[in-house]
PDB file of N, CA and C in Angstrom:
ATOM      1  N   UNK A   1     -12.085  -1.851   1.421  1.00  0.00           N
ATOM      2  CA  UNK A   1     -12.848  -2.821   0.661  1.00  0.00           C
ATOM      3  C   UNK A   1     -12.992  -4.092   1.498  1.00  0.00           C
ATOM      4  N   UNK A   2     -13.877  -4.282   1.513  1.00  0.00           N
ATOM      5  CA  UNK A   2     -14.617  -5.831   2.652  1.00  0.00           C
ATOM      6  C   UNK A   2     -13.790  -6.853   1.610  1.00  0.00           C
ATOM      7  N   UNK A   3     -13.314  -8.086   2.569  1.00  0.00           N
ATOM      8  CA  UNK A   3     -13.356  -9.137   1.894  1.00  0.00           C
ATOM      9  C   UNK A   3     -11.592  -9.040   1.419  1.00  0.00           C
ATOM     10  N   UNK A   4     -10.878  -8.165   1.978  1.00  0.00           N
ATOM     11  CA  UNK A   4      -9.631  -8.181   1.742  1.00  0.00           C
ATOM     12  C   UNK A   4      -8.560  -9.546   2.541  1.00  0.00           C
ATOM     13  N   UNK A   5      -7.737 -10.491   1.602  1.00  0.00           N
ATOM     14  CA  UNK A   5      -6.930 -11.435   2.426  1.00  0.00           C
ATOM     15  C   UNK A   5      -5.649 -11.047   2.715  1.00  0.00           C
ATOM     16  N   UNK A   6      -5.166  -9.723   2.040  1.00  0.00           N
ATOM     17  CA  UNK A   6      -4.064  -9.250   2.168  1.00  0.00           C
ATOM     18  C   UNK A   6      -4.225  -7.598   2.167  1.00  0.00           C
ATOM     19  N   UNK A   7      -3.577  -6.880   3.192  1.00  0.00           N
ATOM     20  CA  UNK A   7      -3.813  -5.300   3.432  1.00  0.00           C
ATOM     21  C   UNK A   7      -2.028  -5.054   3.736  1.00  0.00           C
ATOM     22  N   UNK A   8      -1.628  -4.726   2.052  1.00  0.00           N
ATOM     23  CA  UNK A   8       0.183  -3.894   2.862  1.00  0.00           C
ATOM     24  C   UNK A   8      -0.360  -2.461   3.158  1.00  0.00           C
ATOM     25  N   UNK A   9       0.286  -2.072   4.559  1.00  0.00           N
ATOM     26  CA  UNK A   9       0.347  -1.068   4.664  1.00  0.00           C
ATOM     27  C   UNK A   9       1.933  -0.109   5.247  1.00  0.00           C
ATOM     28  N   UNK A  10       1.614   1.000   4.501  1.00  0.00           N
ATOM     29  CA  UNK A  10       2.980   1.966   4.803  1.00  0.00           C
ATOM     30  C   UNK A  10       2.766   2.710   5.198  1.00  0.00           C
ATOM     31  N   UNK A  11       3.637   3.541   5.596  1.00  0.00           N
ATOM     32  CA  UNK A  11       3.707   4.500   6.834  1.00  0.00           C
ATOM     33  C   UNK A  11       3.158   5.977   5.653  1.00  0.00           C
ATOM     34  N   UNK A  12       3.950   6.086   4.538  1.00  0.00           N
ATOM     35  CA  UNK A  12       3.582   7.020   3.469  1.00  0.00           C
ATOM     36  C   UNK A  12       4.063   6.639   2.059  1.00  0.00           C
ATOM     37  N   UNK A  13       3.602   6.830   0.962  1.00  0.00           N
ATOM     38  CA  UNK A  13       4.394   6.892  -0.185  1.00  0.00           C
ATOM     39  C   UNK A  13       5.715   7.134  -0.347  1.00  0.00           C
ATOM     40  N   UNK A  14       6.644   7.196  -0.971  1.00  0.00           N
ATOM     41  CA  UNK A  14       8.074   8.158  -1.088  1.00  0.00           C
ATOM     42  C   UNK A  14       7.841   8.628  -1.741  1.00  0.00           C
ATOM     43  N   UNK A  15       8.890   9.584  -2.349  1.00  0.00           N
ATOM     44  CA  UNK A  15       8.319  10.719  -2.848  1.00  0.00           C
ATOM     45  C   UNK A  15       8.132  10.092  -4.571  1.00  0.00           C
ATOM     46  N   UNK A  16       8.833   9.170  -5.250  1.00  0.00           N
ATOM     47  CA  UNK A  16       8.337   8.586  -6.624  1.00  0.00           C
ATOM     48  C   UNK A  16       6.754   8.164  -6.416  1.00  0.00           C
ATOM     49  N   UNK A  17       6.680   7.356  -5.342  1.00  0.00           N
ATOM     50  CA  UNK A  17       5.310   6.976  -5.296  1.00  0.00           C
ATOM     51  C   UNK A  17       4.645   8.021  -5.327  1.00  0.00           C
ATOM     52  N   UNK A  18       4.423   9.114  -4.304  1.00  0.00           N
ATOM     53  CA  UNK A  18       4.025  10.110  -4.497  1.00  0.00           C
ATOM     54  C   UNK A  18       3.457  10.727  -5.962  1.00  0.00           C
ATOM     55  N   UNK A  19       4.643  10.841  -6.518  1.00  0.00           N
ATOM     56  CA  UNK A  19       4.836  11.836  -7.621  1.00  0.00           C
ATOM     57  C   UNK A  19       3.811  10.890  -8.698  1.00  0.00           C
ATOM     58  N   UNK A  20       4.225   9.778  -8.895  1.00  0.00           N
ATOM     59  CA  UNK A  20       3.136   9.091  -9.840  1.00  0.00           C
ATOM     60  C   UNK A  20       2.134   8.355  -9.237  1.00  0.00           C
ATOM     61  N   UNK A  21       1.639   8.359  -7.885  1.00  0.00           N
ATOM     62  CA  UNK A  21       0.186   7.680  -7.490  1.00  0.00           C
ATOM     63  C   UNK A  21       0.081   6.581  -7.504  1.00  0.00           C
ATOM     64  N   UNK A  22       1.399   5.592  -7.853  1.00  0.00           N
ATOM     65  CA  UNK A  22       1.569   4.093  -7.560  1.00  0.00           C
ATOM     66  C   UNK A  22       2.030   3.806  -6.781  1.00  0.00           C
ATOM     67  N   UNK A  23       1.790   2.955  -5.556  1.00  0.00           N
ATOM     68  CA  UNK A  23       2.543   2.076  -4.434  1.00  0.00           C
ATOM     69  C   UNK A  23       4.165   1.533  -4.804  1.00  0.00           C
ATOM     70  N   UNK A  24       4.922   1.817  -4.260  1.00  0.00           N
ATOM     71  CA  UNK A  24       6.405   0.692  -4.821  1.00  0.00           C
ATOM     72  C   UNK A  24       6.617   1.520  -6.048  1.00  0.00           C
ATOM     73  N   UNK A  25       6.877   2.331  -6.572  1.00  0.00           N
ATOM     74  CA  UNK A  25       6.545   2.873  -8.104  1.00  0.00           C
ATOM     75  C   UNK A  25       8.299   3.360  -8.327  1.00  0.00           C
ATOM     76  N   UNK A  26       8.964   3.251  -7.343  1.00  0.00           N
ATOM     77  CA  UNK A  26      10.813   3.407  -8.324  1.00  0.00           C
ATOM     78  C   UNK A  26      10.962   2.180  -8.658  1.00  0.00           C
ATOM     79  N   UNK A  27      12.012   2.811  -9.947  1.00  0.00           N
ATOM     80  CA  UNK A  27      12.302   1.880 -10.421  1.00  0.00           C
ATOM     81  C   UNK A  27      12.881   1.061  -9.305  1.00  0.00           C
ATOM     82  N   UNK A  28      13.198   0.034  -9.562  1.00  0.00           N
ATOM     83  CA  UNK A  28      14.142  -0.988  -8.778  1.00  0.00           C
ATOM     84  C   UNK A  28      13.704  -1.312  -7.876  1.00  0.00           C
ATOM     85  N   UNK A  29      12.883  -0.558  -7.401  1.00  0.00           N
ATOM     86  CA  UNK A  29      12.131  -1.827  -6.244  1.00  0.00           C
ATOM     87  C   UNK A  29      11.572  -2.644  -6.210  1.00  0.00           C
ATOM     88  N   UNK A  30      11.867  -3.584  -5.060  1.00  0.00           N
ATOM     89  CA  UNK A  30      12.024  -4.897  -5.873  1.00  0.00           C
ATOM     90  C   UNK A  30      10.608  -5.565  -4.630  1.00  0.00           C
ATOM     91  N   UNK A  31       9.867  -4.907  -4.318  1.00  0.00           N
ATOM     92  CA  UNK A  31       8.361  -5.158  -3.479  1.00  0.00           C
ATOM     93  C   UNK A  31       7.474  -6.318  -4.662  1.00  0.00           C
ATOM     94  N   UNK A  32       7.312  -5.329  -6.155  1.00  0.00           N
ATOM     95  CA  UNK A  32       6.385  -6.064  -7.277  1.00  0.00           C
ATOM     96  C   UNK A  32       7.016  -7.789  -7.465  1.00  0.00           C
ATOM     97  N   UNK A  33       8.228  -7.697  -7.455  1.00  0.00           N
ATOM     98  CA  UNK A  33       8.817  -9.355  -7.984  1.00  0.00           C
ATOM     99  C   UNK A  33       8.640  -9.906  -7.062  1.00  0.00           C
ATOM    100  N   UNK A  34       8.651  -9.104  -5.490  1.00  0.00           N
ATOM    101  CA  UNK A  34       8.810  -9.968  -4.718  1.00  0.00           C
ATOM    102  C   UNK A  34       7.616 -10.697  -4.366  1.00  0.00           C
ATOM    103  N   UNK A  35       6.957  -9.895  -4.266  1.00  0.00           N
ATOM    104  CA  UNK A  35       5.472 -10.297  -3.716  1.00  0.00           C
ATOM    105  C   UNK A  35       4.672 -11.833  -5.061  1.00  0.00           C
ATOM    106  N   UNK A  36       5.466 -12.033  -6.097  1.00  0.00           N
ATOM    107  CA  UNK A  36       5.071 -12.165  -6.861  1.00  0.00           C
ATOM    108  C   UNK A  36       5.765 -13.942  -6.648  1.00  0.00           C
ATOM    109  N   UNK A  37       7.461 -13.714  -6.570  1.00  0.00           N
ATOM    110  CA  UNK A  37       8.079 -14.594  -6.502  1.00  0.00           C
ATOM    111  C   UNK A  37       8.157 -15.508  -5.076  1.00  0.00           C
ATOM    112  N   UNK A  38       7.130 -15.000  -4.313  1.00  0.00           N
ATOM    113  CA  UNK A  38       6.906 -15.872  -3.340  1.00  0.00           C
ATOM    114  C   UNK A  38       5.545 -15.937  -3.225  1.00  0.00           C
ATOM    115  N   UNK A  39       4.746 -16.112  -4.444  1.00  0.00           N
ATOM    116  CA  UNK A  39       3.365 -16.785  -4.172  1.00  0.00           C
ATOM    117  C   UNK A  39       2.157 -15.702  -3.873  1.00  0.00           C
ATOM    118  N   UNK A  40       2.384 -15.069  -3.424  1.00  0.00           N
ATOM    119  CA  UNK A  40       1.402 -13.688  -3.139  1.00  0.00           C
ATOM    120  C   UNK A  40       0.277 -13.179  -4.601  1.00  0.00           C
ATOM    121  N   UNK A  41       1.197 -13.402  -5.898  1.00  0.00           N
ATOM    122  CA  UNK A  41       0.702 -12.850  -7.189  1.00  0.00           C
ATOM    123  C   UNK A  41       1.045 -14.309  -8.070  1.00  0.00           C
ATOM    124  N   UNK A  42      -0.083 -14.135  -8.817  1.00  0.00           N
ATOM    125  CA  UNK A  42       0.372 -15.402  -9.816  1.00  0.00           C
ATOM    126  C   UNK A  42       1.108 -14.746 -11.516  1.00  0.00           C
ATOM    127  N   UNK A  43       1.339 -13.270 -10.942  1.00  0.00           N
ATOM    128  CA  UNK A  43       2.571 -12.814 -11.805  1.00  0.00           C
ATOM    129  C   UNK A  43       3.115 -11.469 -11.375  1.00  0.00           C
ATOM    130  N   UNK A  44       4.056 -11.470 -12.288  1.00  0.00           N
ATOM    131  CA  UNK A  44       4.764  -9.781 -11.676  1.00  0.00           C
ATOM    132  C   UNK A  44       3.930  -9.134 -12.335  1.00  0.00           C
ATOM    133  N   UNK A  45       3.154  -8.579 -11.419  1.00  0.00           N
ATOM    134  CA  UNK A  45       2.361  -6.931 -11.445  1.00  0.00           C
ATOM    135  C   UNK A  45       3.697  -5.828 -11.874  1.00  0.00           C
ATOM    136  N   UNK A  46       2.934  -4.383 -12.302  1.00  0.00           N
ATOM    137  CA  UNK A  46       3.827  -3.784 -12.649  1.00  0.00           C
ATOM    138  C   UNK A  46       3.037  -2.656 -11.406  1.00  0.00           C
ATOM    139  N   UNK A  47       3.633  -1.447 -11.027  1.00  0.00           N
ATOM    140  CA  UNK A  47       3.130  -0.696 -10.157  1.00  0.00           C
ATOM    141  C   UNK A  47       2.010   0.119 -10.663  1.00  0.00           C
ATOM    142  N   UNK A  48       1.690   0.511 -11.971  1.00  0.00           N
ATOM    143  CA  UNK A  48       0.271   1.046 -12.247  1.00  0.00           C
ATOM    144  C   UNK A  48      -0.849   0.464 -12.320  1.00  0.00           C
ATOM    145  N   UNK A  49      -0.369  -0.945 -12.345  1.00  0.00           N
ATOM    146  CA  UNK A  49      -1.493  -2.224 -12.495  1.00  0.00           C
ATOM    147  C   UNK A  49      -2.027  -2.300 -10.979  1.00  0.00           C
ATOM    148  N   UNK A  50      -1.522  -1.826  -9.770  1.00  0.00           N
ATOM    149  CA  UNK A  50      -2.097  -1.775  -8.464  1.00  0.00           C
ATOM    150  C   UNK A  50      -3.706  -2.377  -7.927  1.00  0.00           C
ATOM    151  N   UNK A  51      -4.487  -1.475  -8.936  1.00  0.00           N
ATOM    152  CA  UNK A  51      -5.944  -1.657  -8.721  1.00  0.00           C
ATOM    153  C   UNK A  51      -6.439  -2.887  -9.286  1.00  0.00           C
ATOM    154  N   UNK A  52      -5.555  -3.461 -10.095  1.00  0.00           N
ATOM    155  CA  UNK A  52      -6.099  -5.044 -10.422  1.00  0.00           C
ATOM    156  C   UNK A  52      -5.662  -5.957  -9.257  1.00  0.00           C
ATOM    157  N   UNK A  53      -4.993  -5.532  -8.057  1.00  0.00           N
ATOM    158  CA  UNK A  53      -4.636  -6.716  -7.279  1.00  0.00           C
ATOM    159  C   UNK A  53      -5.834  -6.558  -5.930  1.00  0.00           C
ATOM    160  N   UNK A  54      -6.987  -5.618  -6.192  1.00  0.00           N
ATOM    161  CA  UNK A  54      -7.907  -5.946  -5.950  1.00  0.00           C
ATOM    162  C   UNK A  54      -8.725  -7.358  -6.175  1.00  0.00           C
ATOM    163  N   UNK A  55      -8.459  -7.333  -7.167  1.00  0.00           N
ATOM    164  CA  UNK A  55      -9.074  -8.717  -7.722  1.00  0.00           C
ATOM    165  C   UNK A  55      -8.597 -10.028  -7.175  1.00  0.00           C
ATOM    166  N   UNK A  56      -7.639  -9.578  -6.225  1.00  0.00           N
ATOM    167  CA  UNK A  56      -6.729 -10.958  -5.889  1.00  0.00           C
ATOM    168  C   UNK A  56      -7.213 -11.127  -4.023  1.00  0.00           C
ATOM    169  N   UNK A  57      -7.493 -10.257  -4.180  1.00  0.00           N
ATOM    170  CA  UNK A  57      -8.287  -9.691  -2.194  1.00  0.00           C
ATOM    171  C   UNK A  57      -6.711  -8.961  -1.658  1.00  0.00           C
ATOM    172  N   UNK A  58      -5.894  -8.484  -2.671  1.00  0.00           N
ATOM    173  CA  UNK A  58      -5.025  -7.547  -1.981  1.00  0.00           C
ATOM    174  C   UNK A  58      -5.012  -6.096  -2.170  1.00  0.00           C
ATOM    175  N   UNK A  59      -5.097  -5.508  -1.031  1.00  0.00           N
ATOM    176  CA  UNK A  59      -5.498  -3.787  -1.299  1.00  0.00           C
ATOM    177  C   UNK A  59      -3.989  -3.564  -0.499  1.00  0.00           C
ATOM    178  N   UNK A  60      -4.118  -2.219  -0.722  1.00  0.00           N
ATOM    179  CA  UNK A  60      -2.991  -1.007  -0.355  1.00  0.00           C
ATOM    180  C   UNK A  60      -3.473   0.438   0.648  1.00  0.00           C
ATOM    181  N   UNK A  61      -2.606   0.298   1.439  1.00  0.00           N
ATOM    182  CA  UNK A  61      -2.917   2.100   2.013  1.00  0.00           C
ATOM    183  C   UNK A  61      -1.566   2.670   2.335  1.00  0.00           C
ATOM    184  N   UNK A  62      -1.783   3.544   3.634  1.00  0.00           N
ATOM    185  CA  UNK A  62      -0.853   4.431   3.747  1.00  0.00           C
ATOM    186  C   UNK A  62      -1.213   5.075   5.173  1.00  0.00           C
ATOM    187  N   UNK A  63      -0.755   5.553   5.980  1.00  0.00           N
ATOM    188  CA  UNK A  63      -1.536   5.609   7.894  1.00  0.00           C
ATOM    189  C   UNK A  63      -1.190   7.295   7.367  1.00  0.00           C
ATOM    190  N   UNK A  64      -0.002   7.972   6.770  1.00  0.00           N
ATOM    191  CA  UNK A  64      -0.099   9.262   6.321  1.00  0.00           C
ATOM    192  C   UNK A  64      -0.593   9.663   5.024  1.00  0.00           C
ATOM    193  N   UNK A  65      -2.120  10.336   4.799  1.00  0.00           N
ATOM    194  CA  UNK A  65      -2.550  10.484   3.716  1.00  0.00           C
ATOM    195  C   UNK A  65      -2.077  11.610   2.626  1.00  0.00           C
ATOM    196  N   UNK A  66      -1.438  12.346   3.979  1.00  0.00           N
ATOM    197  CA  UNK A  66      -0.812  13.869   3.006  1.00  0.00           C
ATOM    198  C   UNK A  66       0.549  14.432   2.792  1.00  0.00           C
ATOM    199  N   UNK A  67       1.283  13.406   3.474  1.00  0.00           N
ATOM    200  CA  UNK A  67       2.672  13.627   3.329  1.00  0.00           C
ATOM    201  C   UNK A  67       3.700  12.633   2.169  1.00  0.00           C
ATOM    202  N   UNK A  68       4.406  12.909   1.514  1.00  0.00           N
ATOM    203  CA  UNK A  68       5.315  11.500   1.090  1.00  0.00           C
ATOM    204  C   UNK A  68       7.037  12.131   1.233  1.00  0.00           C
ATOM    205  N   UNK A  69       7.668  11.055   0.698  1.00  0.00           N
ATOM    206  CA  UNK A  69       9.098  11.540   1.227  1.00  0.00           C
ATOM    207  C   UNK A  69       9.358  10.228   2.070  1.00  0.00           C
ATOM    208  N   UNK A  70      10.896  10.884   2.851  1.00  0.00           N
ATOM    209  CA  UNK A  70      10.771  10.283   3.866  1.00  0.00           C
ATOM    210  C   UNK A  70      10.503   9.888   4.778  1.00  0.00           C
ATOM    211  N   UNK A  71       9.976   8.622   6.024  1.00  0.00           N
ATOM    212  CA  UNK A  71       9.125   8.718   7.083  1.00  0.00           C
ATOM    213  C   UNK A  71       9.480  10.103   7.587  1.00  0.00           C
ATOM    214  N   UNK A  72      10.477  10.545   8.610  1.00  0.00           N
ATOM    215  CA  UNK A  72      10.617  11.698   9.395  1.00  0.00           C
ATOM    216  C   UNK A  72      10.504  13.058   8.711  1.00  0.00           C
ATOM    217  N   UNK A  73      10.125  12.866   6.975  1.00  0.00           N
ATOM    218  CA  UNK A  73       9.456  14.201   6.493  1.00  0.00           C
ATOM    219  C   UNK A  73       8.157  13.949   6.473  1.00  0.00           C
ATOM    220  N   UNK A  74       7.687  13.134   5.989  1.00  0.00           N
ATOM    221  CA  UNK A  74       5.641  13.222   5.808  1.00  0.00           C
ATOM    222  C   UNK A  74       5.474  13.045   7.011  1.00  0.00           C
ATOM    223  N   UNK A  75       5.895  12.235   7.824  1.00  0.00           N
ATOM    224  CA  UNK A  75       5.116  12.279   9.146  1.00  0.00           C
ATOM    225  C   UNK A  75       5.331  13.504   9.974  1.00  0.00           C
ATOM    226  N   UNK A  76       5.545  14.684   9.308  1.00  0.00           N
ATOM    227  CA  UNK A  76       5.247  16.168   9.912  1.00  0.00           C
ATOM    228  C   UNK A  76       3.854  16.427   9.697  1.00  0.00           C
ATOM    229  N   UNK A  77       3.603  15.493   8.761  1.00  0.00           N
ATOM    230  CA  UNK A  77       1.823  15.793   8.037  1.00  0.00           C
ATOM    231  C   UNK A  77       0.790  14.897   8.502  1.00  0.00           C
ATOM    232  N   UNK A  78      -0.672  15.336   9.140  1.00  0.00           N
ATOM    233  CA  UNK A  78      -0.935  14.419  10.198  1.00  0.00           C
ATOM    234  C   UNK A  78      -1.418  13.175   9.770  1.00  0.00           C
ATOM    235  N   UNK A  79      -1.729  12.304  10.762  1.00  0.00           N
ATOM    236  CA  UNK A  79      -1.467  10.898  10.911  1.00  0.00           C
ATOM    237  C   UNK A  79      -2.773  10.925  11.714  1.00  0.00           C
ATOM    238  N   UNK A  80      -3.757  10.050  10.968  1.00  0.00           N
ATOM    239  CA  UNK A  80      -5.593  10.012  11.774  1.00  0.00           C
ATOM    240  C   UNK A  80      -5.162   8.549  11.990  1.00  0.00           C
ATOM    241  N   UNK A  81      -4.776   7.962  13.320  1.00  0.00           N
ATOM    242  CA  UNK A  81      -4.224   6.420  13.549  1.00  0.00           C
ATOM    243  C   UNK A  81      -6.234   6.119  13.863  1.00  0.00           C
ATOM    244  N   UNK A  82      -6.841   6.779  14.349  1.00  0.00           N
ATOM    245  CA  UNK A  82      -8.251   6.916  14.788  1.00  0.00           C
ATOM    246  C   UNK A  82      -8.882   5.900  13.433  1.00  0.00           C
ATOM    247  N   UNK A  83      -8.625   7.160  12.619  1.00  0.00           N
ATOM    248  CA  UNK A  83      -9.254   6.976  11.109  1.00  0.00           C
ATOM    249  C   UNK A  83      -8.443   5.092  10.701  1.00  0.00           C
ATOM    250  N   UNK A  84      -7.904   5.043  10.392  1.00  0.00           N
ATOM    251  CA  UNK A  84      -7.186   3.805   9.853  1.00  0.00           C
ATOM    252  C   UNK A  84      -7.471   2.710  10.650  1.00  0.00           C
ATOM    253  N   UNK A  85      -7.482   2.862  12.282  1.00  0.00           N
ATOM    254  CA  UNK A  85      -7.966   1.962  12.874  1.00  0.00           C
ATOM    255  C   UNK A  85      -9.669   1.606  12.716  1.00  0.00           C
ATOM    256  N   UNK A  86     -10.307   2.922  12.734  1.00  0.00           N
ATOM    257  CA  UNK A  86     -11.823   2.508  12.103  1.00  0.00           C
ATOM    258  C   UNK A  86     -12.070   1.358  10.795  1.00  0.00           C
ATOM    259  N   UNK A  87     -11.011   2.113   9.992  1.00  0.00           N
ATOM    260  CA  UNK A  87     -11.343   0.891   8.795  1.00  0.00           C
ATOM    261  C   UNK A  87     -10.584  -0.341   8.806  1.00  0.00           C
ATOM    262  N   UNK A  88      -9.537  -0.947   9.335  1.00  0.00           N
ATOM    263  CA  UNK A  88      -9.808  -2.026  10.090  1.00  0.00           C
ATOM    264  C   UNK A  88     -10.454  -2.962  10.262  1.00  0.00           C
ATOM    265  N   UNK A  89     -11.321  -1.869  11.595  1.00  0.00           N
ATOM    266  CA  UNK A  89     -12.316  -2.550  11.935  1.00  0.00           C
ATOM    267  C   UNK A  89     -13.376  -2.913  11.220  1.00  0.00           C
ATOM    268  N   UNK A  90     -13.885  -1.731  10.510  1.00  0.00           N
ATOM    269  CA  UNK A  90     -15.432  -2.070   9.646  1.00  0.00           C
ATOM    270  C   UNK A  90     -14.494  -3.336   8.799  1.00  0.00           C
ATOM    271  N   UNK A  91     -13.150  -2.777   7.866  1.00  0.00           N
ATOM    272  CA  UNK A  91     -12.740  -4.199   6.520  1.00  0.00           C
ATOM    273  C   UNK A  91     -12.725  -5.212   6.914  1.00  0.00           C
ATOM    274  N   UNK A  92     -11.800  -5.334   7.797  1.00  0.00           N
ATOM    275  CA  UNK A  92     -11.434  -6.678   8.839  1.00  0.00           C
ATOM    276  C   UNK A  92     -10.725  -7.601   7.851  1.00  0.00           C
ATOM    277  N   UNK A  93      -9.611  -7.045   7.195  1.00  0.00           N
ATOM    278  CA  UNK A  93      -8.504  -7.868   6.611  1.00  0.00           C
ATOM    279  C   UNK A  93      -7.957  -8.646   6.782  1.00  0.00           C
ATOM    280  N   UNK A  94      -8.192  -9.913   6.009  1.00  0.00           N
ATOM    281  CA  UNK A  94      -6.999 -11.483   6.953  1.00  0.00           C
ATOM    282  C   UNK A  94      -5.897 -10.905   7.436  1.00  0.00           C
ATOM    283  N   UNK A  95      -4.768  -9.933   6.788  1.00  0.00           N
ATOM    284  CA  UNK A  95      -3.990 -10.084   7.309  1.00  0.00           C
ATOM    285  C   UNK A  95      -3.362  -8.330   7.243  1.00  0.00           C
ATOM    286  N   UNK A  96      -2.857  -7.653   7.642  1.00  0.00           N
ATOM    287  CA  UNK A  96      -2.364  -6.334   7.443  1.00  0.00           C
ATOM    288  C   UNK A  96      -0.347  -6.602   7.553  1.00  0.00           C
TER     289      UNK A  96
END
């Protein structure tokens, strides 16, 4: 998405993220407060709410699209660094 001021990116989901399709999505992780409690969000997001922090110019990805788990398990599953670097370029995110 053009026009992004903030791009987190991860290596893959884990496997909770995975399993429910939200970024940060176990319990207890503490990514949502954080991002929140230092200015990034003008509240604590919850992890299904994700697609509203579009609205804020912050998007989400992932450099492995088909693996989750741990890094040294999904990254058995390939990795298009090609692909991710293309969009990048076309988004051109303040900040990744």
């Amino acid at each position: 998405m053009p026009g992004l001021r903030a791009l987190f990116c991860g290596i893959n989901p884990g496997l909770y993220s995975g399993y429910t399709g939200y970024h940060f999505a176990r319990p207890g992780n503490r990514f949502w407060r954080t991002i929140h409690e230092v200015g990034i969000t003008p509240r604590r997001y919850e992890p299904h709410e994700f697609p509203e922090l579009l609205k804020l110019g912050i998007g989400f990805t992932d450099v492995c699209k088909l693996g989750a788990g741990m890094d040294h398990q999904a990254l058995k599953s390939p990795v298009d660094i090609a692909a991710f670097r293309d969009k990048m370029l076309r988004y051109r995110p303040d900040t990744i």
